[in-house]
C-alpha atoms as a PDB file:
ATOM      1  CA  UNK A   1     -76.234 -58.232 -10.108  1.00  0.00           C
ATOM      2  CA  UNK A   2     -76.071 -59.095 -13.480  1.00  0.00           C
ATOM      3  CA  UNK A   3     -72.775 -60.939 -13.376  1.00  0.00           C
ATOM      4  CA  UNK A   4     -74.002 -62.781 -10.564  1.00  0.00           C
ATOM      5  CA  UNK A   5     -77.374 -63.804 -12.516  1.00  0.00           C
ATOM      6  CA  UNK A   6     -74.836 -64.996 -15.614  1.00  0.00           C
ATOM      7  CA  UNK A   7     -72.886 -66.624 -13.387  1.00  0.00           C
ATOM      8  CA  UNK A   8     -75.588 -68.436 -11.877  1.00  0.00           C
ATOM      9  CA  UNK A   9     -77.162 -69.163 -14.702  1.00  0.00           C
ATOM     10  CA  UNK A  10     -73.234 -70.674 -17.060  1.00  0.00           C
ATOM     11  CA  UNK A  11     -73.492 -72.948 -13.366  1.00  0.00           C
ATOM     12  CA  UNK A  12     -76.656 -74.328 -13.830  1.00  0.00           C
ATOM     13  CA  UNK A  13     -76.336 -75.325 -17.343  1.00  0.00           C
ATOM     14  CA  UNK A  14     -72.896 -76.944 -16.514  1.00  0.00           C
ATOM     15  CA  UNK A  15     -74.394 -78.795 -13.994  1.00  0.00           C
ATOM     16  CA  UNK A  16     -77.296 -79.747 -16.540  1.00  0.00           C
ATOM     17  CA  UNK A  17     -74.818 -80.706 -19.176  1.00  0.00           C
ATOM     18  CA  UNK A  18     -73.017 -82.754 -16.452  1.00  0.00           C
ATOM     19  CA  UNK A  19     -76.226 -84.528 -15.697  1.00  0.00           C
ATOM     20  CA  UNK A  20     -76.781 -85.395 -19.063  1.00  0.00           C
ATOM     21  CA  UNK A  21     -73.418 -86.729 -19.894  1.00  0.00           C
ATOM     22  CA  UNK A  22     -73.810 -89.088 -16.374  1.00  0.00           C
ATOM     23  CA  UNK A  23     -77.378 -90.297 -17.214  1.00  0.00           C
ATOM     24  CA  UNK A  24     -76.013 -91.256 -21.031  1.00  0.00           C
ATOM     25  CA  UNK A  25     -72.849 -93.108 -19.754  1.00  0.00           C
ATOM     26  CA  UNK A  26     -75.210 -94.754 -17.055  1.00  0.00           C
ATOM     27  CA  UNK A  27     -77.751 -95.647 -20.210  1.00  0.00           C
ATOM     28  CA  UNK A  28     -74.904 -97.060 -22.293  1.00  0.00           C
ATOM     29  CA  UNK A  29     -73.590 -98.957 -18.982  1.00  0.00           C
ATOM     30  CA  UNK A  30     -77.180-100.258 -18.431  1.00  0.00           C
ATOM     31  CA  UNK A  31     -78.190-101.179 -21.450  1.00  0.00           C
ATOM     32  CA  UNK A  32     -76.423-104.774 -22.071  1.00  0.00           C
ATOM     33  CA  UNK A  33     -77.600-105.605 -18.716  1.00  0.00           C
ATOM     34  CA  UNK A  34     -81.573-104.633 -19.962  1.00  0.00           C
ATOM     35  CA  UNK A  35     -80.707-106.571 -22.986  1.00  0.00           C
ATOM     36  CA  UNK A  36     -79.422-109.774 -21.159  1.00  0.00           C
ATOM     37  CA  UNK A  37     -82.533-110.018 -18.579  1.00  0.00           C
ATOM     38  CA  UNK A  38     -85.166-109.172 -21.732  1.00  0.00           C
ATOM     39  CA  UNK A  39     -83.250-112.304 -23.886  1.00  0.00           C
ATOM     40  CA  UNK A  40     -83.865-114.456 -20.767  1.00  0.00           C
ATOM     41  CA  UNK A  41     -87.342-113.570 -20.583  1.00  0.00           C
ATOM     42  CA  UNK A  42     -88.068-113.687 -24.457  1.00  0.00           C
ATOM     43  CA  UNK A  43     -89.492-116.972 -25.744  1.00  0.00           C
ATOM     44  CA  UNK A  44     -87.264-118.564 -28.287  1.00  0.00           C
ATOM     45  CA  UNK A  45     -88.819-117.123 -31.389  1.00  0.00           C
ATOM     46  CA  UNK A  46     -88.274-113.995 -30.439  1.00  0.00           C
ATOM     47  CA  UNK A  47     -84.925-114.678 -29.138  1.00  0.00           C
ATOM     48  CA  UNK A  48     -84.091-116.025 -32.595  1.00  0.00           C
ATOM     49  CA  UNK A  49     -85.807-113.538 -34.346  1.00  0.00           C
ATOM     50  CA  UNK A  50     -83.891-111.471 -37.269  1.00  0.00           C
ATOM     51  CA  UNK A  51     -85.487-108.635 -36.264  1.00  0.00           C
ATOM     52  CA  UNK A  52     -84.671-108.207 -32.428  1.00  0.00           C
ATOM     53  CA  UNK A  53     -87.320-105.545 -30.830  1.00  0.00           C
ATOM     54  CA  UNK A  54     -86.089-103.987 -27.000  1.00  0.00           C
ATOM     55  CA  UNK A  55     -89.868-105.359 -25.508  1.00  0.00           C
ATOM     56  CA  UNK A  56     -91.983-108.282 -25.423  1.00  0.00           C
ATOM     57  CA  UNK A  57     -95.313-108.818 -24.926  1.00  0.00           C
ATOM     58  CA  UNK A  58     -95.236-112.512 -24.475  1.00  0.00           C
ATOM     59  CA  UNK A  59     -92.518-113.052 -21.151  1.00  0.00           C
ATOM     60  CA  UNK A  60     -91.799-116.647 -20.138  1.00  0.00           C
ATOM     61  CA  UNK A  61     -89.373-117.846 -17.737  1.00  0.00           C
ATOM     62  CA  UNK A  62     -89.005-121.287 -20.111  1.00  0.00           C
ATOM     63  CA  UNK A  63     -85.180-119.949 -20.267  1.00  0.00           C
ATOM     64  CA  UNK A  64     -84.747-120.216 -16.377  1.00  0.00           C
ATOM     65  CA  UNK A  65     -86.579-123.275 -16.119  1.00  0.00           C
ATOM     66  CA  UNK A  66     -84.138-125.066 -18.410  1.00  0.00           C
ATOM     67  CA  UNK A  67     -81.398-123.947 -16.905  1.00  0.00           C
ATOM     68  CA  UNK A  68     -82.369-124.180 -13.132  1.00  0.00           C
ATOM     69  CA  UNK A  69     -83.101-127.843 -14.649  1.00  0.00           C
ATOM     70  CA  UNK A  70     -79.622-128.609 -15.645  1.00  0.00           C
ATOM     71  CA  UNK A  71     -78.297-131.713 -13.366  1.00  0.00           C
ATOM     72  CA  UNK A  72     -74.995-129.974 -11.967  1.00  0.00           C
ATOM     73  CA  UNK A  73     -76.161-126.272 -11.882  1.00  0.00           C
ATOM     74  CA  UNK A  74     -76.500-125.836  -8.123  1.00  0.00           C
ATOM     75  CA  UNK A  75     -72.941-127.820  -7.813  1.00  0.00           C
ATOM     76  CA  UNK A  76     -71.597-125.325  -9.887  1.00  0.00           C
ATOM     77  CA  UNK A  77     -73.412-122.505  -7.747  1.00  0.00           C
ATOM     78  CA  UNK A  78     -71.729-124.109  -4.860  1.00  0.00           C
ATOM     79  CA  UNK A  79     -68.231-123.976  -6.002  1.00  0.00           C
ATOM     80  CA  UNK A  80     -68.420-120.508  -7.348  1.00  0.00           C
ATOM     81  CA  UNK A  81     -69.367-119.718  -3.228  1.00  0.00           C
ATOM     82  CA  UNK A  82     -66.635-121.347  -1.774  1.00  0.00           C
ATOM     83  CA  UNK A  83     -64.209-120.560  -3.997  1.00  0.00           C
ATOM     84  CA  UNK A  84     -65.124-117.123  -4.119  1.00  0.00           C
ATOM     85  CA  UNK A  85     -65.886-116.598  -0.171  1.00  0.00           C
ATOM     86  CA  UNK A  86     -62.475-118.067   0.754  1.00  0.00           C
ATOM     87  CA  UNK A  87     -60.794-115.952  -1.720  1.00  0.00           C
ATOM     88  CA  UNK A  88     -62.513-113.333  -0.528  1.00  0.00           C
ATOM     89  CA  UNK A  89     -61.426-114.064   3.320  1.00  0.00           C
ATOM     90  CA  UNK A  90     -58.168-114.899   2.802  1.00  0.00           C
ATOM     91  CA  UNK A  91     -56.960-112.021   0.488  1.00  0.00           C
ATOM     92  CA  UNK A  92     -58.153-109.865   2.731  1.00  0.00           C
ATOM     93  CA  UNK A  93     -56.691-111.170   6.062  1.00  0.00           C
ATOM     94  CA  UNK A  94     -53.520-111.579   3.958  1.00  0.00           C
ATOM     95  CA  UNK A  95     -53.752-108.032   2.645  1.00  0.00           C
ATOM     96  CA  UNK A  96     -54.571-106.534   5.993  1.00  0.00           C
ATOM     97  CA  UNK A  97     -51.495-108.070   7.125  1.00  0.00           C
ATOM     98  CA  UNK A  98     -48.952-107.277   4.446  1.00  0.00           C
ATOM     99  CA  UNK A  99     -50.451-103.526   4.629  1.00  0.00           C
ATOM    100  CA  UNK A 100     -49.372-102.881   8.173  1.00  0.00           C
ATOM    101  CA  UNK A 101     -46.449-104.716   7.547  1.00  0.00           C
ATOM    102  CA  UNK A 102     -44.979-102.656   4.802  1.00  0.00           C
ATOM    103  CA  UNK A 103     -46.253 -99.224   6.323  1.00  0.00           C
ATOM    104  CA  UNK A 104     -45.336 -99.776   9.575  1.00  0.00           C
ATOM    105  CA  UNK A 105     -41.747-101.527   9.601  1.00  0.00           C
ATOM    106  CA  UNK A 106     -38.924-100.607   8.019  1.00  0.00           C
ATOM    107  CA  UNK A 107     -36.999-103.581   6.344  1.00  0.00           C
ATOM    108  CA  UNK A 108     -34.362-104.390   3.770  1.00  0.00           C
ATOM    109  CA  UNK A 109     -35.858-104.401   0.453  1.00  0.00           C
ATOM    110  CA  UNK A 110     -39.539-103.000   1.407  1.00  0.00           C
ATOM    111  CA  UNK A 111     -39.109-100.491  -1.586  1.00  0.00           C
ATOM    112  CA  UNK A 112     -38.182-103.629  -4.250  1.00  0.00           C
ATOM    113  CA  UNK A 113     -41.324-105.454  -2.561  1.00  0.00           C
ATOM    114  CA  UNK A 114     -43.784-102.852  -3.403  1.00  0.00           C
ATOM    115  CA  UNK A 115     -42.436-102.061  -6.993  1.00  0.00           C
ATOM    116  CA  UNK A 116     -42.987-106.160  -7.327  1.00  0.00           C
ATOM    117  CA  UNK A 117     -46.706-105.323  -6.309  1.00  0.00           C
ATOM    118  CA  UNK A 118     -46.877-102.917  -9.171  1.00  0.00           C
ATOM    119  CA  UNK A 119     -45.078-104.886 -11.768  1.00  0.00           C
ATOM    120  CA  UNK A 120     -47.532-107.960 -10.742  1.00  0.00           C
ATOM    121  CA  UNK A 121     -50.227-105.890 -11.764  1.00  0.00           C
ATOM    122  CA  UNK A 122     -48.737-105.360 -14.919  1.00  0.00           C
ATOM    123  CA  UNK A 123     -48.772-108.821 -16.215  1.00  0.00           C
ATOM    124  CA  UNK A 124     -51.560-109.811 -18.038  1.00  0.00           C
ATOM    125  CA  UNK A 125     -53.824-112.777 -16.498  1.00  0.00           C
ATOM    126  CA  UNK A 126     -53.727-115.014 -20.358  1.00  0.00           C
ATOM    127  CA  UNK A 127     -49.796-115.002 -20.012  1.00  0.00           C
ATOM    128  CA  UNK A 128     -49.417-116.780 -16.775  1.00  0.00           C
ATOM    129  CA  UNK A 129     -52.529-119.477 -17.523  1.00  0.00           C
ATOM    130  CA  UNK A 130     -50.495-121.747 -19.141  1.00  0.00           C
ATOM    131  CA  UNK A 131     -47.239-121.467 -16.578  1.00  0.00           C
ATOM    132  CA  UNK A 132     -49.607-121.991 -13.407  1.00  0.00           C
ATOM    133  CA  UNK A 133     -51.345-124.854 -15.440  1.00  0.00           C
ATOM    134  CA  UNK A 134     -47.824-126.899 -15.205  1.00  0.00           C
ATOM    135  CA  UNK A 135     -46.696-125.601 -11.359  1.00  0.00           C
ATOM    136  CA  UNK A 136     -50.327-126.722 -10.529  1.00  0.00           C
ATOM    137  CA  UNK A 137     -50.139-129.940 -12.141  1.00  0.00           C
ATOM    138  CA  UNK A 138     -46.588-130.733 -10.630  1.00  0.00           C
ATOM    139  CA  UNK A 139     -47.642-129.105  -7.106  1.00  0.00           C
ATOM    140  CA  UNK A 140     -50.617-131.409  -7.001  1.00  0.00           C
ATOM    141  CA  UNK A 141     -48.710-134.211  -7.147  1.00  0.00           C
ATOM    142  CA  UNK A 142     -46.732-133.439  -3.912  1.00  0.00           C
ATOM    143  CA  UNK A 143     -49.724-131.225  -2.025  1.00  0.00           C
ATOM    144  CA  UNK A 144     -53.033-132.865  -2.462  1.00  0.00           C
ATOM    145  CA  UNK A 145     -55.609-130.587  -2.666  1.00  0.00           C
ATOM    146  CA  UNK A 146     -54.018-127.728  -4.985  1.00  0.00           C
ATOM    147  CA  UNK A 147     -53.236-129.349  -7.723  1.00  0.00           C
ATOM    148  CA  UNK A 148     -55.366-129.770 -11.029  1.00  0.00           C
ATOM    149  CA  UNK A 149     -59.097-130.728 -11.355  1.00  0.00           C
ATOM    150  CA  UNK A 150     -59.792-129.047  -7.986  1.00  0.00           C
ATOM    151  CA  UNK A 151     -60.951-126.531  -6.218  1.00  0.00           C
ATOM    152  CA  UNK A 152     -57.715-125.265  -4.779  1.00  0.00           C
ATOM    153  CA  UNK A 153     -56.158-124.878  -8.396  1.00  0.00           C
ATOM    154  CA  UNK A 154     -58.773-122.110  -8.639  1.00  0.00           C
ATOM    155  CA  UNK A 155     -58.451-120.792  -4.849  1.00  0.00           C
ATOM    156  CA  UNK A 156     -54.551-120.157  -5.132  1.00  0.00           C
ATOM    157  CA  UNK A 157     -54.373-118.337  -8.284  1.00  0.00           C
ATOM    158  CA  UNK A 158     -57.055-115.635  -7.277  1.00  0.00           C
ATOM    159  CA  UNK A 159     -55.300-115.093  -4.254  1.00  0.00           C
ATOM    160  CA  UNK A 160     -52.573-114.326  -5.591  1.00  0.00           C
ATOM    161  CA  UNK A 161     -53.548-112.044  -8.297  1.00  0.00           C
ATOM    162  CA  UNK A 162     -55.379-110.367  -5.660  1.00  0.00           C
ATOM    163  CA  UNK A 163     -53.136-109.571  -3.117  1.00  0.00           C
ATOM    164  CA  UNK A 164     -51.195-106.572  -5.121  1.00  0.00           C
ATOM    165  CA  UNK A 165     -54.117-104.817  -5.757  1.00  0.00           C
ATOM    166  CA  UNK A 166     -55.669-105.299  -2.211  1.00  0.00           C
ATOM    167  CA  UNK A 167     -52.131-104.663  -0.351  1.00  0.00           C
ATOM    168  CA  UNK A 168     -51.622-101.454  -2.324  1.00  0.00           C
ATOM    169  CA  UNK A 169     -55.168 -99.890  -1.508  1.00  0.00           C
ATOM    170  CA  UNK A 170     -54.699-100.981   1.809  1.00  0.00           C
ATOM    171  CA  UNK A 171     -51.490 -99.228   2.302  1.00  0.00           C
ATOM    172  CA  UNK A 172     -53.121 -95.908   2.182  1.00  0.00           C
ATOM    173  CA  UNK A 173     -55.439 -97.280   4.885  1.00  0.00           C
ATOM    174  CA  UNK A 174     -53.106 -98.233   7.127  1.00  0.00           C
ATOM    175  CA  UNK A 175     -51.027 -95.098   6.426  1.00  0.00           C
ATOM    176  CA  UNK A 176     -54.160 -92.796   7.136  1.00  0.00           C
ATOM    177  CA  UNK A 177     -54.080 -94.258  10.645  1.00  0.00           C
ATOM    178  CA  UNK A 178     -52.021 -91.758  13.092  1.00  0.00           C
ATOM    179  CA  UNK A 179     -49.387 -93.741  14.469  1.00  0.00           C
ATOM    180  CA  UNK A 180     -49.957 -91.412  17.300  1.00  0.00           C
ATOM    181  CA  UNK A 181     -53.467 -93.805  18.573  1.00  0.00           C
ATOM    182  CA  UNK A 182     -50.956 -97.040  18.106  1.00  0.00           C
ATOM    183  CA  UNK A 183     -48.278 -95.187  20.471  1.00  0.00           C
ATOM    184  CA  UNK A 184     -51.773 -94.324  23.045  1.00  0.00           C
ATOM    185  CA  UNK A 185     -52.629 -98.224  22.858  1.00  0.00           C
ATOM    186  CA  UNK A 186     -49.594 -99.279  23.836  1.00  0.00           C
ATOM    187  CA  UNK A 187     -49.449 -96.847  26.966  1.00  0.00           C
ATOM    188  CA  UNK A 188     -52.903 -98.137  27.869  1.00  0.00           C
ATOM    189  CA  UNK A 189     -51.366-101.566  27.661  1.00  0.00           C
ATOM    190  CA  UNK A 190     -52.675-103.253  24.613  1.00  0.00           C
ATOM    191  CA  UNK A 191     -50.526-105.793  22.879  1.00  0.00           C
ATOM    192  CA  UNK A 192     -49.542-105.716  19.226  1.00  0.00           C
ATOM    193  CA  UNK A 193     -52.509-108.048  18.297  1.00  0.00           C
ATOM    194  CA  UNK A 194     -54.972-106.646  19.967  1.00  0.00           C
ATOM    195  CA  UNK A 195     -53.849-103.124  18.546  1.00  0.00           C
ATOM    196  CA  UNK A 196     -54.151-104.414  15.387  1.00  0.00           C
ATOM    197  CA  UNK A 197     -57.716-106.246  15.834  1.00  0.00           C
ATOM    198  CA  UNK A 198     -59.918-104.208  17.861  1.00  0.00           C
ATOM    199  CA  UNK A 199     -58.270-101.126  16.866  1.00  0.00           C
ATOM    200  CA  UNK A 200     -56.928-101.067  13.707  1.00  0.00           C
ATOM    201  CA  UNK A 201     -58.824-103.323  11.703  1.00  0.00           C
ATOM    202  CA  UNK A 202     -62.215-101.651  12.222  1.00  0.00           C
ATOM    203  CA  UNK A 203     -60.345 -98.581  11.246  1.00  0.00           C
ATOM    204  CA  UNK A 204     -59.512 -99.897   7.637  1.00  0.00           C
ATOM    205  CA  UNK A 205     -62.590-101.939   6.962  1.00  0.00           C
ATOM    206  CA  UNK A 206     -64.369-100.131   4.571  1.00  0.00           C
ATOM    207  CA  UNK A 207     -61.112-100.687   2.596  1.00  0.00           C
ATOM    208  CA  UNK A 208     -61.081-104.105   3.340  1.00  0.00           C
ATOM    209  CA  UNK A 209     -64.365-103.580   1.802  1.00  0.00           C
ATOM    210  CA  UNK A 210     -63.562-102.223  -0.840  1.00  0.00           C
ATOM    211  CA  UNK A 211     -60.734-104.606  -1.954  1.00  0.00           C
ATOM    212  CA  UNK A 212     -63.240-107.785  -1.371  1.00  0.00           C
ATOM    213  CA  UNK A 213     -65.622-106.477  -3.802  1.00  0.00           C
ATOM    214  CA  UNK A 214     -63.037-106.460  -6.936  1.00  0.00           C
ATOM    215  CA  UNK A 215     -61.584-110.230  -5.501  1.00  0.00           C
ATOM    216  CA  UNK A 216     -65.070-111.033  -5.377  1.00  0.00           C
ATOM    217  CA  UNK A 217     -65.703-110.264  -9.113  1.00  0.00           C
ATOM    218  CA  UNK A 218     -62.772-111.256 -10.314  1.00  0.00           C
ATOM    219  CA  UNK A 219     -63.268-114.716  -8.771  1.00  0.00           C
ATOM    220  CA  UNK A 220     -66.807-114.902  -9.027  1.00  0.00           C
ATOM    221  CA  UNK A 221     -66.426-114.297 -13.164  1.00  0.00           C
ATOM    222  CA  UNK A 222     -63.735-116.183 -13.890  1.00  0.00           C
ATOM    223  CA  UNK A 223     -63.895-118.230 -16.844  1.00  0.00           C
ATOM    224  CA  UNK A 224     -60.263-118.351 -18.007  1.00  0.00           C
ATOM    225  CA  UNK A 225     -58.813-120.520 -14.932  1.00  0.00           C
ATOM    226  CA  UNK A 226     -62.190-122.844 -14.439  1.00  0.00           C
ATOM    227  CA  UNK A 227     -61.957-123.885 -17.969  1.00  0.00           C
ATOM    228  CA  UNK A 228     -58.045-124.154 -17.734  1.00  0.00           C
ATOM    229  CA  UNK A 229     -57.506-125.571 -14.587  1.00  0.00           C
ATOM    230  CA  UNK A 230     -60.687-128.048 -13.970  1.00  0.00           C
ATOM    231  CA  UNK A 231     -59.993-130.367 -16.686  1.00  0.00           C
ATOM    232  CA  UNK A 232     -62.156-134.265 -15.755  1.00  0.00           C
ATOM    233  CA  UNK A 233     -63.501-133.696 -12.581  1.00  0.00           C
ATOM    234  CA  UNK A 234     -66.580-131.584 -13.893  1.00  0.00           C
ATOM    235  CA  UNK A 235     -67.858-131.754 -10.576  1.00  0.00           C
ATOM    236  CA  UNK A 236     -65.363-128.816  -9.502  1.00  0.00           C
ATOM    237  CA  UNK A 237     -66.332-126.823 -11.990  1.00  0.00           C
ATOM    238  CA  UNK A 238     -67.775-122.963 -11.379  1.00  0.00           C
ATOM    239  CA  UNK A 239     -70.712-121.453 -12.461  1.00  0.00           C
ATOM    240  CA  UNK A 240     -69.056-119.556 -15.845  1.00  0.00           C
ATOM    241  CA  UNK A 241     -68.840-123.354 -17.306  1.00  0.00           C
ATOM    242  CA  UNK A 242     -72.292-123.948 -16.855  1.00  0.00           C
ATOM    243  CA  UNK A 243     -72.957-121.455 -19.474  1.00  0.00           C
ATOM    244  CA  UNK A 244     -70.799-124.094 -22.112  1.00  0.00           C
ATOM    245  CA  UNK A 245     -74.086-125.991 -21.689  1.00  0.00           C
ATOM    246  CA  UNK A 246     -75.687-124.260 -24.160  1.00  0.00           C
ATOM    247  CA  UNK A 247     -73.846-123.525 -26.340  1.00  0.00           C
ATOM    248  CA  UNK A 248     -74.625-125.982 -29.026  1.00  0.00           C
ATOM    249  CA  UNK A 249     -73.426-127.531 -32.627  1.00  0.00           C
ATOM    250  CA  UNK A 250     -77.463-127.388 -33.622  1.00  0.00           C
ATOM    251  CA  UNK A 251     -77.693-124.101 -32.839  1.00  0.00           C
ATOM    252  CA  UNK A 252     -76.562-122.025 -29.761  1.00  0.00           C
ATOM    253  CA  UNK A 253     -79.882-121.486 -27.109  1.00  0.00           C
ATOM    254  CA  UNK A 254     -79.456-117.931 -26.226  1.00  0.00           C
ATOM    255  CA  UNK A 255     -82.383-117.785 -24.245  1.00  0.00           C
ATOM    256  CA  UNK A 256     -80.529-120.101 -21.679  1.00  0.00           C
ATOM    257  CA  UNK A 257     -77.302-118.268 -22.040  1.00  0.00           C
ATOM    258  CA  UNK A 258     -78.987-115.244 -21.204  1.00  0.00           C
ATOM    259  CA  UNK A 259     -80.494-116.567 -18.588  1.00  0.00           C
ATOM    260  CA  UNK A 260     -77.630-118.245 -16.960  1.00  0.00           C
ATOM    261  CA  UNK A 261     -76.084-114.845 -16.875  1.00  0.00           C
ATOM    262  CA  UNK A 262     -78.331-113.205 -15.133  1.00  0.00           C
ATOM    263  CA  UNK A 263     -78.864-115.746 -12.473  1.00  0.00           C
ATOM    264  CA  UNK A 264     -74.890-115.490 -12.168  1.00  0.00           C
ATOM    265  CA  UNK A 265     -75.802-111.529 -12.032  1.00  0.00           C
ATOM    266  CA  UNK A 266     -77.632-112.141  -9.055  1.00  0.00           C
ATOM    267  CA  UNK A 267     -75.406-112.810  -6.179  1.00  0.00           C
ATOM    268  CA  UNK A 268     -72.773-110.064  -7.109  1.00  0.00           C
ATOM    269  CA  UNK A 269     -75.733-107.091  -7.141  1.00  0.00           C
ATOM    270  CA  UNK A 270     -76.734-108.979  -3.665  1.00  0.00           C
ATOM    271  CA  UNK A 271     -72.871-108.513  -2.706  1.00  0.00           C
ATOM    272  CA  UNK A 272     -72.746-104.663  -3.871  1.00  0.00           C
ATOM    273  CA  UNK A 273     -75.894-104.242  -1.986  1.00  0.00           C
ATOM    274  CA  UNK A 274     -74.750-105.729   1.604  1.00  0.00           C
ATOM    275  CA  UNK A 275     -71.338-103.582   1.093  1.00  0.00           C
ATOM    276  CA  UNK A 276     -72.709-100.528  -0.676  1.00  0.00           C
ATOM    277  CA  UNK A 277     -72.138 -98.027   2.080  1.00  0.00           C
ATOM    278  CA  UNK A 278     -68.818 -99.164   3.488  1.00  0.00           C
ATOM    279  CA  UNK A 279     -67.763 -99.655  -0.224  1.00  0.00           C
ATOM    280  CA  UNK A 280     -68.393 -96.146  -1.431  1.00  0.00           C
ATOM    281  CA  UNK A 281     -66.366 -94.846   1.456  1.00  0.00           C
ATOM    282  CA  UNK A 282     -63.748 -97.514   1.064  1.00  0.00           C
ATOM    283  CA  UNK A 283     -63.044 -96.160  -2.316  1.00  0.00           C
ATOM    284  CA  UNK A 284     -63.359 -92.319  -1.266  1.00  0.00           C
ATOM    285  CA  UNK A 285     -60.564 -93.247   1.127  1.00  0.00           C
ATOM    286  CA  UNK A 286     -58.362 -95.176  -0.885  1.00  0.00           C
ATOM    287  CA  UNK A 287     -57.149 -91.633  -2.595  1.00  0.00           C
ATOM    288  CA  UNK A 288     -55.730 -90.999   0.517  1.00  0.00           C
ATOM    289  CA  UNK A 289     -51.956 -91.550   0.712  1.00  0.00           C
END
């Protein structure tokens, strides 16, 4: 009985200890996040104060108001959406695709296309900026609509660096599915494509899920691309140059900085929220292989 009492009780402070370590990795996660929405609320003396204090007594949203006052703020808004929602789309339809493909058919070189996958996640995002800044430049000149100073010169590149990741989770998605229900489908008389779209694809969305959330990010934050790609026509730009604004030679206005970040906060915790539940299965499933 006593054994059973110790054991109990080395299990209950390993699960306190294990507590403690996830509500202190959670605080440290938090805590620039707390610190970004209490600079945007801060009035500008206290922003600017040398001795910076975690409360105020005095909120204001004077920060906001500037910069929901900036002229081309909602344009920027607007091209952050579209440029992140087709992204978003057409990774995924792309992904969903190239999944099936190289899980369910067996072609010449399928094993050298996946180790490409891999080895194009390898390759850091600053080393290919400037090589995509000349293809896009001398692609736009021949396609309109891709090339530089638009929004396609920011659309193309985040598809591509999102379709390794995306095809690779989805693999194991695809793979989970028993080929035995395709085999059934096809008895019962269903075609390829509608196998694959009222049968399949409902099967792998919460990876699908999954996979949109990290394009969706990755897009949504970009700041590397926007400010390497949009170079006149300011009126492409994405919300991550709106943030250039205020940063000043007089003195940088942190209060609008902060500010601008969390608004651009905003529609991604929005995002999480809509997909939380499919997400958090999405990634319990891609560990499946």
């Amino acid at each position: 009985m006593s054994r059973v009492l110790r054991g109990g009780v080395r299990r209950g402070r390993g699960r306190l200890a294990a507590e403690a370590v996830a509500l202190l990795a959670a605080a440290v996660t938090a805590f620039p996040l707390f610190w970004m929405v209490l600079s945007a609320l801060k009035p500008e003396g206290e922003v600017r104060s040398d001795r910076p204090r975690p409360w105020t007594l005095h909120p204001t949203l004077d920060s906001f108001r500037r910069v929901l006052g900036q002229q081309d703020f909602g344009r920027y808004f607007l091209n952050s959406l579209l440029v992140a929602g087709i992204v978003v789309t057409a990774s995924a339809l792309v992904a969903f695709l190239a999944a099936v493909a190289v899980t369910r058919f067996r072609f010449r070189l399928r094993t050298t296309l996946l180790v490409m996958f891999l080895v194009a996640q390898m390759v850091p995002v600053e080393a290919l900026a400037i090589p995509l800044f000349f293809l896009l430049r001398d692609v736009g000149d021949a396609v309109p609509g891709v090339g530089l100073n638009t929004l396609g010169s920011l659309v193309l590149p985040h598809i591509a660096f999102s379709l390794p990741f995306a095809i690779w989770m989805l693999r194991g998605f695809v793979k989970g599915v028993p080929e035995a229900l395709e085999e059934a489908a096809y008895l019962d008389g269903a075609s390829r494509a509608r196998f694959l779209w009222q049968i399949l694809f409902p099967l792998v969305l919460p990876g699908l899920v999954a996979t949109s959330v990290f394009s969706f990010i990755s897009t949504w934050n970009d700041f590397l691309f926007a400010k390497s790609f949009i170079i006149s026509a300011t009126e492409n730009s994405t919300l991550p140059m709106a943030l250039l604004v205020f940063f000043k030679d007089e003195g940088n206005d942190w209060g609008g900085i902060m500010a601008a970040s969390t608004l651009m906060t905003v529609p991604v915790l929005v995002f999480f929220v809509l997909v939380q539940r499919r997400l958090v299965s999405g990634l319990g499933g891609a560990v499946k292989d």
